[in-house]
PDB file of N, CA and C in Angstrom:
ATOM      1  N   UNK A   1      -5.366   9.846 -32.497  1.00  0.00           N
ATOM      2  CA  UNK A   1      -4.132   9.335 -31.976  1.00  0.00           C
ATOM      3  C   UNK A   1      -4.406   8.049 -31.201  1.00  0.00           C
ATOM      4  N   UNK A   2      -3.285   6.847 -31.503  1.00  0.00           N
ATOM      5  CA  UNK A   2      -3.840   5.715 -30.618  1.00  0.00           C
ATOM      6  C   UNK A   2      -3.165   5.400 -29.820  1.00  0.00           C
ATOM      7  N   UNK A   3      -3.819   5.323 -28.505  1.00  0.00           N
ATOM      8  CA  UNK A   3      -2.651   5.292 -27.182  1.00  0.00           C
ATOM      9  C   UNK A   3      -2.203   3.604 -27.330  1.00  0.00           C
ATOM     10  N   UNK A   4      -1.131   3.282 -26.929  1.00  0.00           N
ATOM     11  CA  UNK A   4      -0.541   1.982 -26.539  1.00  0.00           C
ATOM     12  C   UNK A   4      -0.984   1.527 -24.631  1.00  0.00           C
ATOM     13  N   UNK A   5      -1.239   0.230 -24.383  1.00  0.00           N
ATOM     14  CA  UNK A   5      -1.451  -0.204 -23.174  1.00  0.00           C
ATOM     15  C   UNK A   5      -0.559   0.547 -21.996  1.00  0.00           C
ATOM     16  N   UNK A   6       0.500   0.605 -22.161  1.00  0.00           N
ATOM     17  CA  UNK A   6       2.292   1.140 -21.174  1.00  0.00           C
ATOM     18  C   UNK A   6       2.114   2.283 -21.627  1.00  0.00           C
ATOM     19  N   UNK A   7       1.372   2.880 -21.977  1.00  0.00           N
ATOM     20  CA  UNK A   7       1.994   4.574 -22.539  1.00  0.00           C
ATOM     21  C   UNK A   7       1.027   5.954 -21.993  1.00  0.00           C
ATOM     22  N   UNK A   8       1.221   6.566 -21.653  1.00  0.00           N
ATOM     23  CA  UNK A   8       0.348   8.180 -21.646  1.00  0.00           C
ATOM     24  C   UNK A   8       0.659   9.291 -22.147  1.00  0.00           C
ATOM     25  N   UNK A   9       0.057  10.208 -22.305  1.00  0.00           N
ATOM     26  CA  UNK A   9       0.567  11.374 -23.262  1.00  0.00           C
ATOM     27  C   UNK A   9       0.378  12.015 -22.271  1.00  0.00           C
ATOM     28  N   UNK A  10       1.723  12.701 -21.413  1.00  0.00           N
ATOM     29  CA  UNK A  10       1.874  13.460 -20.797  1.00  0.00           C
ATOM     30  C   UNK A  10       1.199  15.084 -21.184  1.00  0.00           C
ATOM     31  N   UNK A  11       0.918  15.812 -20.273  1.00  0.00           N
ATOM     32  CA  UNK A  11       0.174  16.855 -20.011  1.00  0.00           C
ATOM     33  C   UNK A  11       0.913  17.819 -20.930  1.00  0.00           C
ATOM     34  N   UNK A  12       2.593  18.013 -20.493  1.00  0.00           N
ATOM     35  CA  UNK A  12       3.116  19.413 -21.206  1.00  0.00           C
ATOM     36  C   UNK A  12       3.870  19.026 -22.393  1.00  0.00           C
ATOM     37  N   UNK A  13       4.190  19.718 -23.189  1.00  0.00           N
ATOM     38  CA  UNK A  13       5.033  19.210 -24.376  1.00  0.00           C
ATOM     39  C   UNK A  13       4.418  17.893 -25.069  1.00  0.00           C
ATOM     40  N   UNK A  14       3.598  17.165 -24.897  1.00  0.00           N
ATOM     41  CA  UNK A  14       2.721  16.441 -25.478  1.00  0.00           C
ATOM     42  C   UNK A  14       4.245  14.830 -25.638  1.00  0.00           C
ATOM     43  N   UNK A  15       4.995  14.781 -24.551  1.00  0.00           N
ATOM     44  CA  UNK A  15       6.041  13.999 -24.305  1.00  0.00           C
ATOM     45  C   UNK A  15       4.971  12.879 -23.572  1.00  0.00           C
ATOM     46  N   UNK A  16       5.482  11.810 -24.436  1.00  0.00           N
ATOM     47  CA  UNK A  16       5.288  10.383 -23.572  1.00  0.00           C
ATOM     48  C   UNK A  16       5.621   9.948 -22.579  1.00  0.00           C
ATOM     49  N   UNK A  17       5.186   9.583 -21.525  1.00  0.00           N
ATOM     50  CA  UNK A  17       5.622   8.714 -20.325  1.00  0.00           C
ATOM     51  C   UNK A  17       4.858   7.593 -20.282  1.00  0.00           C
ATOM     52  N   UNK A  18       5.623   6.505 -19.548  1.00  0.00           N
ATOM     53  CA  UNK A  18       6.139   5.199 -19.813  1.00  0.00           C
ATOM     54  C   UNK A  18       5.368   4.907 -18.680  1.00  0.00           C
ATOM     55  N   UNK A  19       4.701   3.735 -18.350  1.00  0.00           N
ATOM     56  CA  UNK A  19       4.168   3.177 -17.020  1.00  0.00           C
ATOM     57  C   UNK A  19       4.679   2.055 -16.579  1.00  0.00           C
ATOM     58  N   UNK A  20       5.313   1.196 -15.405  1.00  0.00           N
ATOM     59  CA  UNK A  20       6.181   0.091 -15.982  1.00  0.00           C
ATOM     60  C   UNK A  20       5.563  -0.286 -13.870  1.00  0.00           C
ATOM     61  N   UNK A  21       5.445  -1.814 -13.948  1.00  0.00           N
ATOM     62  CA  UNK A  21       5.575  -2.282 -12.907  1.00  0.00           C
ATOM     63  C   UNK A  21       6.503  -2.983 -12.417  1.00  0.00           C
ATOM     64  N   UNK A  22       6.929  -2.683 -11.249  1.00  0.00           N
ATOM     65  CA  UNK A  22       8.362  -2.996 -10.702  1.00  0.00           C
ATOM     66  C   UNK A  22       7.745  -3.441  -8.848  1.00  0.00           C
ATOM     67  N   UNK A  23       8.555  -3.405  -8.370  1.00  0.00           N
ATOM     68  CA  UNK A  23       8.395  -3.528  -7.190  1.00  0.00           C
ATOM     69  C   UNK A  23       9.517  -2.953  -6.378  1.00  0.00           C
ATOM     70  N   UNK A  24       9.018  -2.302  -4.821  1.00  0.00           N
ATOM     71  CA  UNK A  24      10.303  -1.542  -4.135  1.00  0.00           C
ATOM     72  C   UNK A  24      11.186  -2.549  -3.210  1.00  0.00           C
ATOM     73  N   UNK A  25      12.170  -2.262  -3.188  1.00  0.00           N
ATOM     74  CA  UNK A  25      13.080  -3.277  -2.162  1.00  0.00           C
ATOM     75  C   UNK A  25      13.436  -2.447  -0.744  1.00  0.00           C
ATOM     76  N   UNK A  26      13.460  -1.191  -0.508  1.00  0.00           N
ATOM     77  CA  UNK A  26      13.740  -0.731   0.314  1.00  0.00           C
ATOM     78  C   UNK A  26      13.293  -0.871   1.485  1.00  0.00           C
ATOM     79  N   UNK A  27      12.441  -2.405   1.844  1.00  0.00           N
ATOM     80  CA  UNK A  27      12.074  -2.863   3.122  1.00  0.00           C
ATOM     81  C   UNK A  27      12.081  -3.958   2.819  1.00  0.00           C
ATOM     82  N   UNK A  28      11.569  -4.967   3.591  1.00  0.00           N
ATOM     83  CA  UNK A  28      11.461  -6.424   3.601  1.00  0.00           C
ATOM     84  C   UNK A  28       9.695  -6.893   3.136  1.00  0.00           C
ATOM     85  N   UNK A  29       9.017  -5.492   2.950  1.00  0.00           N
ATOM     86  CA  UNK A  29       7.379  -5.861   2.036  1.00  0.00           C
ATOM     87  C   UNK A  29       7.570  -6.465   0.813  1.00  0.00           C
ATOM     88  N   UNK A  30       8.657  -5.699   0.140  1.00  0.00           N
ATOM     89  CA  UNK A  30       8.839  -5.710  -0.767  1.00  0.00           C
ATOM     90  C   UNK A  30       7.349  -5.671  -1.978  1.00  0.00           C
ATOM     91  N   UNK A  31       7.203  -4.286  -1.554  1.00  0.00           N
ATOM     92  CA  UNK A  31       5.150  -3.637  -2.156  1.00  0.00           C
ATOM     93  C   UNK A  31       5.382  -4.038  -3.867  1.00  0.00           C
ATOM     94  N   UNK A  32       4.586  -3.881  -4.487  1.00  0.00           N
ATOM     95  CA  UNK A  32       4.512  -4.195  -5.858  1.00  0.00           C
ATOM     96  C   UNK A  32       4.222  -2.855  -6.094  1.00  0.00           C
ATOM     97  N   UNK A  33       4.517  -2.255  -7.296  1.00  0.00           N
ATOM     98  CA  UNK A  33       4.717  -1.153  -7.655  1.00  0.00           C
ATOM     99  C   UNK A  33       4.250  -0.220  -9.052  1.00  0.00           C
ATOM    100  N   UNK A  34       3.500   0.417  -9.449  1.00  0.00           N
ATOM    101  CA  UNK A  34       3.181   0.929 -10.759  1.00  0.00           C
ATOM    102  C   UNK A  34       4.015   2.109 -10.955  1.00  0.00           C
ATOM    103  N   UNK A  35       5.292   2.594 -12.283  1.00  0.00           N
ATOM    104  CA  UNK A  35       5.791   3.306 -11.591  1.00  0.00           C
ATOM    105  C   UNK A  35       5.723   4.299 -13.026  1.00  0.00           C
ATOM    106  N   UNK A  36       5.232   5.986 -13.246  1.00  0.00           N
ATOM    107  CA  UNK A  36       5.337   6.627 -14.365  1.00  0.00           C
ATOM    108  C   UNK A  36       6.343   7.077 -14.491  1.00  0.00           C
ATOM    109  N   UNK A  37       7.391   7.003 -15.976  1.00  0.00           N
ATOM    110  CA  UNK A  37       8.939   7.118 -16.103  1.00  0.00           C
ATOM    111  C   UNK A  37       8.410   8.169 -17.103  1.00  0.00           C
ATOM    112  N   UNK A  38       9.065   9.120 -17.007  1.00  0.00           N
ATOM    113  CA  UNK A  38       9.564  10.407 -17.951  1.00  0.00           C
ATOM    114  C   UNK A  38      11.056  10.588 -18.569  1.00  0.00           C
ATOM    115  N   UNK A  39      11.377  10.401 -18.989  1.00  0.00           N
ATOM    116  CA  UNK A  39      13.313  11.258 -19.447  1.00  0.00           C
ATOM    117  C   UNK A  39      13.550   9.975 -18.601  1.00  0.00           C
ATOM    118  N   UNK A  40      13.417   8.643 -17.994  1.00  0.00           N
ATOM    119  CA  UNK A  40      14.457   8.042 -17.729  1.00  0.00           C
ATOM    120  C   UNK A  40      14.289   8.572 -16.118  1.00  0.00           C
ATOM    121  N   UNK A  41      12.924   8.623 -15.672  1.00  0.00           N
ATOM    122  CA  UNK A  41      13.148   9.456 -14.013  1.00  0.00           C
ATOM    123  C   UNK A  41      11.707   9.193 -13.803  1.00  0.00           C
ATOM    124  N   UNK A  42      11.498   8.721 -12.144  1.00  0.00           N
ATOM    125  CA  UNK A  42      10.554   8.061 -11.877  1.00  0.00           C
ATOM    126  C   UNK A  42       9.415   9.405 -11.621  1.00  0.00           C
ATOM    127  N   UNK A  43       8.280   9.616 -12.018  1.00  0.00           N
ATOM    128  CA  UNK A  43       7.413  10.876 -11.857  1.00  0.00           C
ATOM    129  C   UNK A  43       6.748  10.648 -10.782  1.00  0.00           C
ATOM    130  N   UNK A  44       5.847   9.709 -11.122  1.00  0.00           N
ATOM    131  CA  UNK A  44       4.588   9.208 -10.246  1.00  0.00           C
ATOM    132  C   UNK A  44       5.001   7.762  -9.111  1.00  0.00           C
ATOM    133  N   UNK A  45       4.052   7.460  -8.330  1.00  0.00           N
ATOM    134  CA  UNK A  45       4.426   6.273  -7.549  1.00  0.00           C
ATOM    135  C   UNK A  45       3.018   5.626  -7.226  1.00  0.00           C
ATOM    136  N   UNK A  46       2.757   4.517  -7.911  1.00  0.00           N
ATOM    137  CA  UNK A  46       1.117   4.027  -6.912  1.00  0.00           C
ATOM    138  C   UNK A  46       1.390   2.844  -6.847  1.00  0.00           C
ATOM    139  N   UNK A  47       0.172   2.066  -6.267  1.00  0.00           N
ATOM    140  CA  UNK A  47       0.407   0.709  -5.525  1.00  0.00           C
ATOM    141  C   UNK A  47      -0.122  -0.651  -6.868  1.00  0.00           C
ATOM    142  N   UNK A  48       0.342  -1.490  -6.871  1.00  0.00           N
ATOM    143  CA  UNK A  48       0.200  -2.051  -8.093  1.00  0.00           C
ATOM    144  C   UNK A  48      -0.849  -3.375  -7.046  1.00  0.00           C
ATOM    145  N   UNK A  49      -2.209  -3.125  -7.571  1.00  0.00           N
ATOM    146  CA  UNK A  49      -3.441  -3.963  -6.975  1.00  0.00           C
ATOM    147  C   UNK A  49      -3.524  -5.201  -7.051  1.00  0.00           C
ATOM    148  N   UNK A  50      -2.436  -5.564  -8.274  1.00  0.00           N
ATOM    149  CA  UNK A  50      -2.576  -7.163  -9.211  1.00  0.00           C
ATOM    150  C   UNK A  50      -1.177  -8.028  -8.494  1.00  0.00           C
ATOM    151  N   UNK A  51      -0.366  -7.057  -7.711  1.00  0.00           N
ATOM    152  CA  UNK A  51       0.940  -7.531  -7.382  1.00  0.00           C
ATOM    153  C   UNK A  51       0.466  -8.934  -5.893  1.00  0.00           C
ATOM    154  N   UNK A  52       1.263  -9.702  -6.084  1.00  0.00           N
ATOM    155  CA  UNK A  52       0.860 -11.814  -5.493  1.00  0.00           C
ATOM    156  C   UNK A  52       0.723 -10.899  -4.119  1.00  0.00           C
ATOM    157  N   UNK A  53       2.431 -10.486  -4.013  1.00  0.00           N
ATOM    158  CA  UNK A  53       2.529 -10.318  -2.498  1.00  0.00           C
ATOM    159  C   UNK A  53       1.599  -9.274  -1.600  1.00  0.00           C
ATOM    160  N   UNK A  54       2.098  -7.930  -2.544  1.00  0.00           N
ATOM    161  CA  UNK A  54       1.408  -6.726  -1.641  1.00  0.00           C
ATOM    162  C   UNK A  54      -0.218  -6.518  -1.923  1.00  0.00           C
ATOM    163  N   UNK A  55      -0.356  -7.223  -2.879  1.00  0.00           N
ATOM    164  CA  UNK A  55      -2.145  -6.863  -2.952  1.00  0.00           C
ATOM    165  C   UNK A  55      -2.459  -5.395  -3.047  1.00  0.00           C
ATOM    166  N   UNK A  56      -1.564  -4.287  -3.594  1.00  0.00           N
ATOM    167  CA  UNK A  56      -2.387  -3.175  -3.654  1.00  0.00           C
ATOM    168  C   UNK A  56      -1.585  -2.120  -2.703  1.00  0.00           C
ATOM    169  N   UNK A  57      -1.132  -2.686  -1.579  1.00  0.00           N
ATOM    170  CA  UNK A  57      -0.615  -2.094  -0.147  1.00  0.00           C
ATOM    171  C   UNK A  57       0.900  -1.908  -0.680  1.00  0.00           C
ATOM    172  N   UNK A  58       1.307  -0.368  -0.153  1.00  0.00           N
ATOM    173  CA  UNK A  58       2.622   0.748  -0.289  1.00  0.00           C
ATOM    174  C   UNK A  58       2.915   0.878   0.646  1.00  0.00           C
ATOM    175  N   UNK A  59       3.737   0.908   1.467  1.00  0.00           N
ATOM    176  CA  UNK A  59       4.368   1.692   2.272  1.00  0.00           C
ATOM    177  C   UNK A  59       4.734   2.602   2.436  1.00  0.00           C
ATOM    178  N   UNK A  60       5.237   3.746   3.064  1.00  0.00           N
ATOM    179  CA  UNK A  60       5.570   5.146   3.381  1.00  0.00           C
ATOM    180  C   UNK A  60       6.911   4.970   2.573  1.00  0.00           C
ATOM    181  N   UNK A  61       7.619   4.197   2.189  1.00  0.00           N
ATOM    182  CA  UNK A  61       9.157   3.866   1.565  1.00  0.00           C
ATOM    183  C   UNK A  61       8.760   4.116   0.266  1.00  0.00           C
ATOM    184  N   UNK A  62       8.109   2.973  -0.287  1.00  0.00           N
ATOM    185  CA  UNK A  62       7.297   2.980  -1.466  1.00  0.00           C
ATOM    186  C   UNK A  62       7.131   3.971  -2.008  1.00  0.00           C
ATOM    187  N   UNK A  63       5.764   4.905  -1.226  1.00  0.00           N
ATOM    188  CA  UNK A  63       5.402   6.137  -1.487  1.00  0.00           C
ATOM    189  C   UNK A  63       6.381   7.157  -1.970  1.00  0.00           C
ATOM    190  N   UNK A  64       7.483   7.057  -1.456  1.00  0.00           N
ATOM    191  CA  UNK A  64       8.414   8.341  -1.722  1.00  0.00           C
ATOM    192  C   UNK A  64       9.927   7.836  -2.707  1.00  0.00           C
ATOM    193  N   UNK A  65       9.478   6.456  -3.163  1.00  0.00           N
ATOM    194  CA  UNK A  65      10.367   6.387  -4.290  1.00  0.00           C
ATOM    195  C   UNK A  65      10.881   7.675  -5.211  1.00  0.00           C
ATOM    196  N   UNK A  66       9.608   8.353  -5.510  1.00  0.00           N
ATOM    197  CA  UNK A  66       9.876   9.448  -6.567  1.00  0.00           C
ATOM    198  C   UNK A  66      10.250  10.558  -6.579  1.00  0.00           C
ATOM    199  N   UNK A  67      10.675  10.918  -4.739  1.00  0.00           N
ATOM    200  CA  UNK A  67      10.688  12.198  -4.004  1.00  0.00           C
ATOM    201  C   UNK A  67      12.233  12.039  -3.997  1.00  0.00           C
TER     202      UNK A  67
END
């Protein structure tokens, strides 16, 4: 099977999720963002290392995008 760059083969049901970088607005950091999408719904949340502004660095806001 050949994975695509944006893609993972999720654990259950062998369903794809999507990896997509975005960034959060819910402060004035405005962190850069790596974010894993399932069904259209954010799963995962990590800090995107390559992003100009945040360099890597999340915030507690950030962090709980997915909660």
């Amino acid at each position: 099977m050949e994975f695509l760059p944006h893609t993972i083969e999720a654990a259950l049901g062998g369903s794809m999720a999507e990896k997509k970088k975005t960034r959060c607005v819910l402060c004035g950091n405005l962190c850069g963002l790596e974010v894993q999408v399932e069904n259209n719904r954010i799963v995962k949340v990590r800090s995107d290392k390559e992003h100009p502004r945040s360099q890597g660095y999340i915030c507690r806001k950030g962090q709980s995008v997915a909660h």
